[in-house]
Every structure is written in C-alpha cells, then in structure tokens.
N, C-alpha and C. Protein backbone atom coordinates (compact mmCIF):
# COMPACT_ATOMS: atom_id res chain seq x y z
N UNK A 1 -8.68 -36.87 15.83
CA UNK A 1 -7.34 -36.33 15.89
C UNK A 1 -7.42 -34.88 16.39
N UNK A 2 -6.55 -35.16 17.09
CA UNK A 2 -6.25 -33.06 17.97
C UNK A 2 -5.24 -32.41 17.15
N UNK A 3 -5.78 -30.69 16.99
CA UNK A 3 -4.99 -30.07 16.77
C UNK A 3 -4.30 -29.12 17.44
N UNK A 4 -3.45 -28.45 17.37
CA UNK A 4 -2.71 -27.59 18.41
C UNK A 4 -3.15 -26.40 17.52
N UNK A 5 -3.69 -25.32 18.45
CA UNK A 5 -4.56 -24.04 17.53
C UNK A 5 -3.86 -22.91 18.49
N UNK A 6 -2.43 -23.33 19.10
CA UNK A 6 -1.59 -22.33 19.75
C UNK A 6 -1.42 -20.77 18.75
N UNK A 7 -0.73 -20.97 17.25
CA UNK A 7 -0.23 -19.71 16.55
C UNK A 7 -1.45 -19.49 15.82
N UNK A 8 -3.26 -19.54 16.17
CA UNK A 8 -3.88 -19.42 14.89
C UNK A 8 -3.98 -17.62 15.81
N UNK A 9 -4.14 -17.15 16.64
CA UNK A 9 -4.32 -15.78 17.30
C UNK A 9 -3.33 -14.72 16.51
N UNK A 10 -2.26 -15.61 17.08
CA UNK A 10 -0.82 -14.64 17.04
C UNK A 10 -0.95 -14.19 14.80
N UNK A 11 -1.66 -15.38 14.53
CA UNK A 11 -1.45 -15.43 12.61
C UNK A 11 -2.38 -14.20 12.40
N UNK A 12 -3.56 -14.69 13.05
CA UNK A 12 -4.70 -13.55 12.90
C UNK A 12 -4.50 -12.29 13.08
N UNK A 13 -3.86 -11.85 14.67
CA UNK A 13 -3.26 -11.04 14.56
C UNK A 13 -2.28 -10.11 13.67
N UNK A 14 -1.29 -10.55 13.22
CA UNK A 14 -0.37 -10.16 12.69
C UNK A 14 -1.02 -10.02 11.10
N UNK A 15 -2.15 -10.54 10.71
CA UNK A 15 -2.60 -10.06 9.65
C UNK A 15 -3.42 -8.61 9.71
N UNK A 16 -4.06 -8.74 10.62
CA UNK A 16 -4.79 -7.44 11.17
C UNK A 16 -4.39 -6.37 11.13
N UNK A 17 -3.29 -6.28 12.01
CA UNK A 17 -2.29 -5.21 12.72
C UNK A 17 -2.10 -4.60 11.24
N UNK A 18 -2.21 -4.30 9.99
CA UNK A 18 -1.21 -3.44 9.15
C UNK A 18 -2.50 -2.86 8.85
N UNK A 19 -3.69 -3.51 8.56
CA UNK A 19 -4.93 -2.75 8.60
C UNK A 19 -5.58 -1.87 9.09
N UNK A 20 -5.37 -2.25 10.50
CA UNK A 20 -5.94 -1.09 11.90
C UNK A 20 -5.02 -0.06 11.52
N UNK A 21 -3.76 -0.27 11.84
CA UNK A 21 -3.05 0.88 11.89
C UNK A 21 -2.82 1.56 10.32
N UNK A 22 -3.52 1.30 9.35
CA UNK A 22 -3.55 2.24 8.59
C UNK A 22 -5.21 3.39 8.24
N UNK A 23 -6.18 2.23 8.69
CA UNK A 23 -7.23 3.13 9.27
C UNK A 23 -7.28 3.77 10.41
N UNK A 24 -6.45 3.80 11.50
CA UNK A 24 -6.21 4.90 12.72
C UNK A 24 -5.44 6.06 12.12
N UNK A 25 -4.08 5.77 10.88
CA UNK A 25 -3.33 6.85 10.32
C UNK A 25 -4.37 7.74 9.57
N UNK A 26 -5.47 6.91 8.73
CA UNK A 26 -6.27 7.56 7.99
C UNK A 26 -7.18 8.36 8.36
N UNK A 27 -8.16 8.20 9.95
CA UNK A 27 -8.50 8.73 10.56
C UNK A 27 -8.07 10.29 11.07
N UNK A 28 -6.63 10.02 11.35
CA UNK A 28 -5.93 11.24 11.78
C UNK A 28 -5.53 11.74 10.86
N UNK A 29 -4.98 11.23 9.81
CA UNK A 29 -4.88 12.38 8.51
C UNK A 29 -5.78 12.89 7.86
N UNK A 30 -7.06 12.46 8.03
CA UNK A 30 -8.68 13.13 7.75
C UNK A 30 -9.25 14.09 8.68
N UNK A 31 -8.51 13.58 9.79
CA UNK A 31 -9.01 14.91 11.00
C UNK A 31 -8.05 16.18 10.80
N UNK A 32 -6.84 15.82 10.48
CA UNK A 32 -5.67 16.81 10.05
C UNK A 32 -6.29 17.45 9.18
N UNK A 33 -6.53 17.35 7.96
CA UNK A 33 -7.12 18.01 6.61
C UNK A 33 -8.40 19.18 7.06
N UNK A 34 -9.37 18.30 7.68
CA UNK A 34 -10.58 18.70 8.41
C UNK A 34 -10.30 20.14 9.28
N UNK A 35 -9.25 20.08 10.26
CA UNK A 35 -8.69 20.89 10.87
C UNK A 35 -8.27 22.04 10.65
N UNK A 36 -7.16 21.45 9.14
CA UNK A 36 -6.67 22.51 8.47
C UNK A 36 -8.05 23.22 7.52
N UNK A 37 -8.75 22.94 6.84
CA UNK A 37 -9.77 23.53 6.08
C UNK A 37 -11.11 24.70 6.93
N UNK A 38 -11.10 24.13 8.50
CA UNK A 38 -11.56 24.60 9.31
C UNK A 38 -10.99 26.31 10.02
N UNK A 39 -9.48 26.22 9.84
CA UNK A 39 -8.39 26.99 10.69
C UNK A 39 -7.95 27.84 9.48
N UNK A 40 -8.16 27.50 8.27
CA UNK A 40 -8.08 28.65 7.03
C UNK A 40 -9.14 29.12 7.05
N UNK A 41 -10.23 28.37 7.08
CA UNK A 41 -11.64 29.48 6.80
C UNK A 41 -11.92 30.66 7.52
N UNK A 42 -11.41 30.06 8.93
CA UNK A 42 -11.19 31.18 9.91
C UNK A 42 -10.51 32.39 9.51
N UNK A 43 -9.11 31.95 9.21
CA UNK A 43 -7.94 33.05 8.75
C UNK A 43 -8.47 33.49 8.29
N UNK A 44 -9.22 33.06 7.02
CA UNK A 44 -9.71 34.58 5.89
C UNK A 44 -10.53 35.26 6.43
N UNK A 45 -11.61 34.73 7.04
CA UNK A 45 -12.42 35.54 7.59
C UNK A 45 -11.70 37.01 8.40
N UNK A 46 -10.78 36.58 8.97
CA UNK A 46 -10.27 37.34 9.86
C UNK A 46 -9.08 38.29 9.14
N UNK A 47 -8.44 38.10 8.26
CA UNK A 47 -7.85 38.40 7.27
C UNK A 47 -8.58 39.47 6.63
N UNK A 48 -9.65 39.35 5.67
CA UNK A 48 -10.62 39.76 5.11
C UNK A 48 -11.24 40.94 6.19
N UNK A 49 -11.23 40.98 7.13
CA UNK A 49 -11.39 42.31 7.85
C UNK A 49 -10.33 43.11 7.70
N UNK A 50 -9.10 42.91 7.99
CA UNK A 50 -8.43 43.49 7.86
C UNK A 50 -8.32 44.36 5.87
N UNK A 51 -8.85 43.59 5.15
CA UNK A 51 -9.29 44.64 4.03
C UNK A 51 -10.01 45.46 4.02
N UNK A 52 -11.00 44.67 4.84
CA UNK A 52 -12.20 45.76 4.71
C UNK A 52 -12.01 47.06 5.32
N UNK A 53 -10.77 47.08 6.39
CA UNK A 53 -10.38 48.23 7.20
C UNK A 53 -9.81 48.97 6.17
N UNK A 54 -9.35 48.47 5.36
CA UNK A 54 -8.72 49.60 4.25
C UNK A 54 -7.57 49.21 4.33
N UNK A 55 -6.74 48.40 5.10
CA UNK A 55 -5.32 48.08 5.07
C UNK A 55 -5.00 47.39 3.62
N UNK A 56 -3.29 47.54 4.02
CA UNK A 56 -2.77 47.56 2.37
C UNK A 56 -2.37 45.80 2.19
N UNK A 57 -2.29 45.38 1.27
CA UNK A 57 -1.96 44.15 0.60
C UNK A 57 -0.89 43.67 1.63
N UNK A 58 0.31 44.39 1.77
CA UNK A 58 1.42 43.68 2.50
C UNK A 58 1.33 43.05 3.70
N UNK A 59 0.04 44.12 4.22
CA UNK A 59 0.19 44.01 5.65
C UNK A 59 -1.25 42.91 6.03
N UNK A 60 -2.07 42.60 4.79
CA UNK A 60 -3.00 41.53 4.76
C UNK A 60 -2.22 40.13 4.88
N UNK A 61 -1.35 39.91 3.97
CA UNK A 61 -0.76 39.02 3.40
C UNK A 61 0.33 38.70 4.79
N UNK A 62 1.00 39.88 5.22
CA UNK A 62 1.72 39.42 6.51
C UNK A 62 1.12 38.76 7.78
N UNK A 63 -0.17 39.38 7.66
CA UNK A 63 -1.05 38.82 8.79
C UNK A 63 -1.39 37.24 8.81
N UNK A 64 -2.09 37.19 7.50
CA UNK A 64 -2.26 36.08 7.42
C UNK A 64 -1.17 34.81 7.86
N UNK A 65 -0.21 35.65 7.26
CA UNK A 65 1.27 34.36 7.14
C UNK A 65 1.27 33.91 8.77
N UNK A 66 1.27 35.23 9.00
CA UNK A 66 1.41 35.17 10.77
C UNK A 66 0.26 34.23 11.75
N UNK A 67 -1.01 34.42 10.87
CA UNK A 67 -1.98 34.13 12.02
C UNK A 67 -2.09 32.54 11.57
N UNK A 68 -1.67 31.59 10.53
CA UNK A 68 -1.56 30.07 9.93
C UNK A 68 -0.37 29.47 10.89
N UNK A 69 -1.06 28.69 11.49
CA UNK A 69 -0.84 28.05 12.65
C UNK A 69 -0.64 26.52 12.25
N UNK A 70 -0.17 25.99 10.71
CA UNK A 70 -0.68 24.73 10.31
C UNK A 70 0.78 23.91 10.12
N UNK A 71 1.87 24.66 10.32
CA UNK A 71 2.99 24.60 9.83
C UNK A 71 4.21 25.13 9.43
N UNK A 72 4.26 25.00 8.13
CA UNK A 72 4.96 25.86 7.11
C UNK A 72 4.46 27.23 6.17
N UNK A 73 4.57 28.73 7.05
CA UNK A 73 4.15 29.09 6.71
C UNK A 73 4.35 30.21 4.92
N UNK A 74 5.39 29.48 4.63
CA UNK A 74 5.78 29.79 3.55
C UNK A 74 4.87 28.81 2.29
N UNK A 75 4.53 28.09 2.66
CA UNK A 75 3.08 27.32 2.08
C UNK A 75 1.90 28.13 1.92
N UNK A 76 1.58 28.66 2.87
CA UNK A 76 0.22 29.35 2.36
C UNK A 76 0.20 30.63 1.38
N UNK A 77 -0.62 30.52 0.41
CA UNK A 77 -0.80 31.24 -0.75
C UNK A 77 -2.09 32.09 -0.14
N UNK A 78 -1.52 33.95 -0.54
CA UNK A 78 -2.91 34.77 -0.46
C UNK A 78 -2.86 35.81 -1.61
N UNK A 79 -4.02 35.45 -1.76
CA UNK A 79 -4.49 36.19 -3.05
C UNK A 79 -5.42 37.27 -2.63
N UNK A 80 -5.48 38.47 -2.95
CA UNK A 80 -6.24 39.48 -2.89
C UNK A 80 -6.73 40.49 -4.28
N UNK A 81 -8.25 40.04 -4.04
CA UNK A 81 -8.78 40.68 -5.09
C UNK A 81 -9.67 41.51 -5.13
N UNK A 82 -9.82 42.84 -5.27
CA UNK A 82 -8.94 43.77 -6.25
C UNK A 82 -7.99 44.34 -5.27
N UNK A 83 -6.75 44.00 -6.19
CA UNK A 83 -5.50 44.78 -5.97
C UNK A 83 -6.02 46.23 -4.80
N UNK A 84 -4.72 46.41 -3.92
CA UNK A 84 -4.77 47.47 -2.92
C UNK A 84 -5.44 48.85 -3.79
N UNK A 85 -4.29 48.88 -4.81
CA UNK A 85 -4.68 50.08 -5.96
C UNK A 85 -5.89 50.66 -6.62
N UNK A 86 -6.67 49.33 -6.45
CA UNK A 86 -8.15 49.70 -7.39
C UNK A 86 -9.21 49.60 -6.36
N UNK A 87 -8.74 49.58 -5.29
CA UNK A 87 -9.88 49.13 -4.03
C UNK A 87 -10.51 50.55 -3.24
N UNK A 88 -11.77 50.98 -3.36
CA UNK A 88 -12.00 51.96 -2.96
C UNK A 88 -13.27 51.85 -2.06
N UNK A 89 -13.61 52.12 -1.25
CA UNK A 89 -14.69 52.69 -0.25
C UNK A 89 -16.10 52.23 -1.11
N UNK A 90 -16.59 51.03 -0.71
CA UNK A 90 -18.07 50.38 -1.20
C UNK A 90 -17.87 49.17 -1.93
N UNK A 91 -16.54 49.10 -2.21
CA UNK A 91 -16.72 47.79 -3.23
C UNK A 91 -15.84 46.70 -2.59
N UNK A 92 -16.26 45.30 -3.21
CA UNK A 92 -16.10 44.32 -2.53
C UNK A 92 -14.42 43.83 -2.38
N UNK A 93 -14.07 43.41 -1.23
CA UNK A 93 -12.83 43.03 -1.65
C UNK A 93 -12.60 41.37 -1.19
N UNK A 94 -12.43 40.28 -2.29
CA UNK A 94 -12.08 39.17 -2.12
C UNK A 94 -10.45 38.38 -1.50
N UNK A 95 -10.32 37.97 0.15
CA UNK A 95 -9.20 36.89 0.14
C UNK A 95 -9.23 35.85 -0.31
N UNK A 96 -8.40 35.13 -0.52
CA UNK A 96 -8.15 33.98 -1.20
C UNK A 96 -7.12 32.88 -0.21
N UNK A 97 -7.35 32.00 0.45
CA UNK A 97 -6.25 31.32 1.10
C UNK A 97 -6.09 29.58 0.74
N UNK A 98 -4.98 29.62 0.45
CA UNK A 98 -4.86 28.42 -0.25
C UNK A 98 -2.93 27.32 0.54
N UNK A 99 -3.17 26.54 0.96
CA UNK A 99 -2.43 25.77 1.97
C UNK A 99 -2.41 24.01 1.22
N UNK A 100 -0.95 24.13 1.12
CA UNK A 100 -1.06 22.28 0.30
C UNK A 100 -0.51 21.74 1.78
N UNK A 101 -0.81 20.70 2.21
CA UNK A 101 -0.86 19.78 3.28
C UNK A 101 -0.73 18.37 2.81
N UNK A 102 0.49 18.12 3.79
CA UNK A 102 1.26 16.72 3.54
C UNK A 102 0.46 15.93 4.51
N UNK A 103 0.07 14.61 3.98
CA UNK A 103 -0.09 13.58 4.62
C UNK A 103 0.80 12.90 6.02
N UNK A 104 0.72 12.57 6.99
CA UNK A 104 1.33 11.76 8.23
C UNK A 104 1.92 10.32 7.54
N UNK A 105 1.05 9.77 7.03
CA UNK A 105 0.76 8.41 6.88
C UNK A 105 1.61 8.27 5.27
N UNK A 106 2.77 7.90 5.05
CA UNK A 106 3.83 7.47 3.96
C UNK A 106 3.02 6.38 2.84
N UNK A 107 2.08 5.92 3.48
CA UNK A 107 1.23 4.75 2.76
C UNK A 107 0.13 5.98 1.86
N UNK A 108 -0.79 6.96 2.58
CA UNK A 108 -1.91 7.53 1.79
C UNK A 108 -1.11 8.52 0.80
N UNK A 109 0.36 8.70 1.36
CA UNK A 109 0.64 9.94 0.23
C UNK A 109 1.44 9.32 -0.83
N UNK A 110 1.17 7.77 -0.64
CA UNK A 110 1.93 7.45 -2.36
C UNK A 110 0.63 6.85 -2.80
N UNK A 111 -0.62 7.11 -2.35
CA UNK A 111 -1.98 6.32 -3.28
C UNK A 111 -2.47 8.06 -3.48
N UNK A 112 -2.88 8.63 -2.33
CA UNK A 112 -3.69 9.91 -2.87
C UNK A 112 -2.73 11.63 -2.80
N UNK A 113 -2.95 12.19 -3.84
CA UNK A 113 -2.28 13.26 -3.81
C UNK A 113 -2.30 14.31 -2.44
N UNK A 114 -1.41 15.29 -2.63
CA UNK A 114 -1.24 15.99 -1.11
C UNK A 114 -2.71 16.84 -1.78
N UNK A 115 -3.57 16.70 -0.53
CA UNK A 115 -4.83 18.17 -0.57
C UNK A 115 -4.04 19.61 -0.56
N UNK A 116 -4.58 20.37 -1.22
CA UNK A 116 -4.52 21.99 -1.17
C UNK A 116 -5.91 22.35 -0.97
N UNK A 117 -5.86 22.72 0.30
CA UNK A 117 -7.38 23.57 0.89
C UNK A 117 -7.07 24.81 0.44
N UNK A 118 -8.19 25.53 0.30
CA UNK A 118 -8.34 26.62 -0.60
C UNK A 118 -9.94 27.07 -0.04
N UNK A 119 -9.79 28.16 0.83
CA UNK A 119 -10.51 29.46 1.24
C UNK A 119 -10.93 30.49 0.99
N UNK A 120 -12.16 31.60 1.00
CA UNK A 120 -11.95 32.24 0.27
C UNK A 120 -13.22 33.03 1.39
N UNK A 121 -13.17 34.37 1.00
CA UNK A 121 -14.00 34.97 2.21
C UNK A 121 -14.02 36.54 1.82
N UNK A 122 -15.33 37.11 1.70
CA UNK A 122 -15.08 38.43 1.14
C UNK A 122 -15.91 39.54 1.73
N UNK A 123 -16.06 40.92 1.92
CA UNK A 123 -16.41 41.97 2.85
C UNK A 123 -15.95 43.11 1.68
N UNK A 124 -16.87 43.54 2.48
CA UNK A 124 -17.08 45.11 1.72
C UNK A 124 -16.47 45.98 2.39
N UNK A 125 -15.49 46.94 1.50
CA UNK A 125 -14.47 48.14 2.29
C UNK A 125 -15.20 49.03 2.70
N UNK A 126 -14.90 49.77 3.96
CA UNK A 126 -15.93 51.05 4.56
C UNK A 126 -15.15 51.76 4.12
C-alpha cells in the first residue's frame, strides 16, 4: 500500500520554525548584552580619566550619560567613589557604571530576568 508523504515537510517544518527563530532571537540578544558589557567597560575607562583629571562629579556623570550609546540614557547609573569632596591628588578614584538592558525577544524576557551590566574602572588623581 502507497502513501502520500505530500504534508510530512510542510509538518516538519512548521514544527521547527518556532525553534530556529527563537535561537537566532537568542543569539542576538546575547550579542546585544555582549555588546553592551563591552561599550560600558569602555565608558568607564574613559570616564574614569576624566576623574583622574581632577574634574568634578557633575561633569563625570554628564559625560558618561553623554558618551552611552546603548539607548536610554536615563538608565545608566554612575557612581563615583570618593565623592568630588574627599578626592585629592594621589589617591584612587573609583567609576562605577551600571545599565539594565531589555531583552528583543518577548519569549527570553518572560523566562530570564532583564541583565544589569555593571562596570567599574579606577585611576589615580594627578
């Protein structure tokens, strides 16, 4: 007896298809994260000079806002430690950059929480 094996592709298919395309979303929302953790480390670094120049808190913190290229820049958190006030000529001064990042993919951000990358990068004031 013959069978007709016309819809076994199209079945296969259509089982497939929700799989791929959530490991291609996952891919790119792992390269996203990757990106972003890559493009903060930078900031501070670059940030973090600007302490070491002796500049003041506001104008660290503005920079930064300015130079985060990830989005929303009312998201990124900077922390500077020690305060402008207590920071003097030899001692260390710590940035802090910290960025919560939403998922692409509607499927990974109701299984895994949104990442907050968190940077940190420190230089000594001349």
């Amino acid at each position: 007896m013959i069978r007709k094996e016309e819809g076994q592709s199209l079945t296969e298919f259509a089982l497939l298809v929700p799989l791929l395309l959530l490991l291609i979303c996952g891919i790119l929302d792992f390269g996203r994260v990757m990106y972003a953790y890559l493009h903060l480390n930078l900031a501070a670094q670059e940030t973090v000079r600007l302490a070491g120049l002796g500049k003041g808190d506001s104008v660290i913190t503005t920079f930064a806002k300015n130079y985060e290229q990830l989005g929303d820049a009312n998201l990124l958190q900077v922390t500077i430690s020690p305060s402008q006030a207590s920071r003097k000529s030899g001692d260390y001064v710590k940035v802090t950059l910290s960025y919560t990042l939403s998922y692409l993919t509607p499927v990974i951000s109701n299984i895994l929480p949104q990442p907050v990358i968190t940077v940190d990068s420190t230089i000594r004031v001349e």
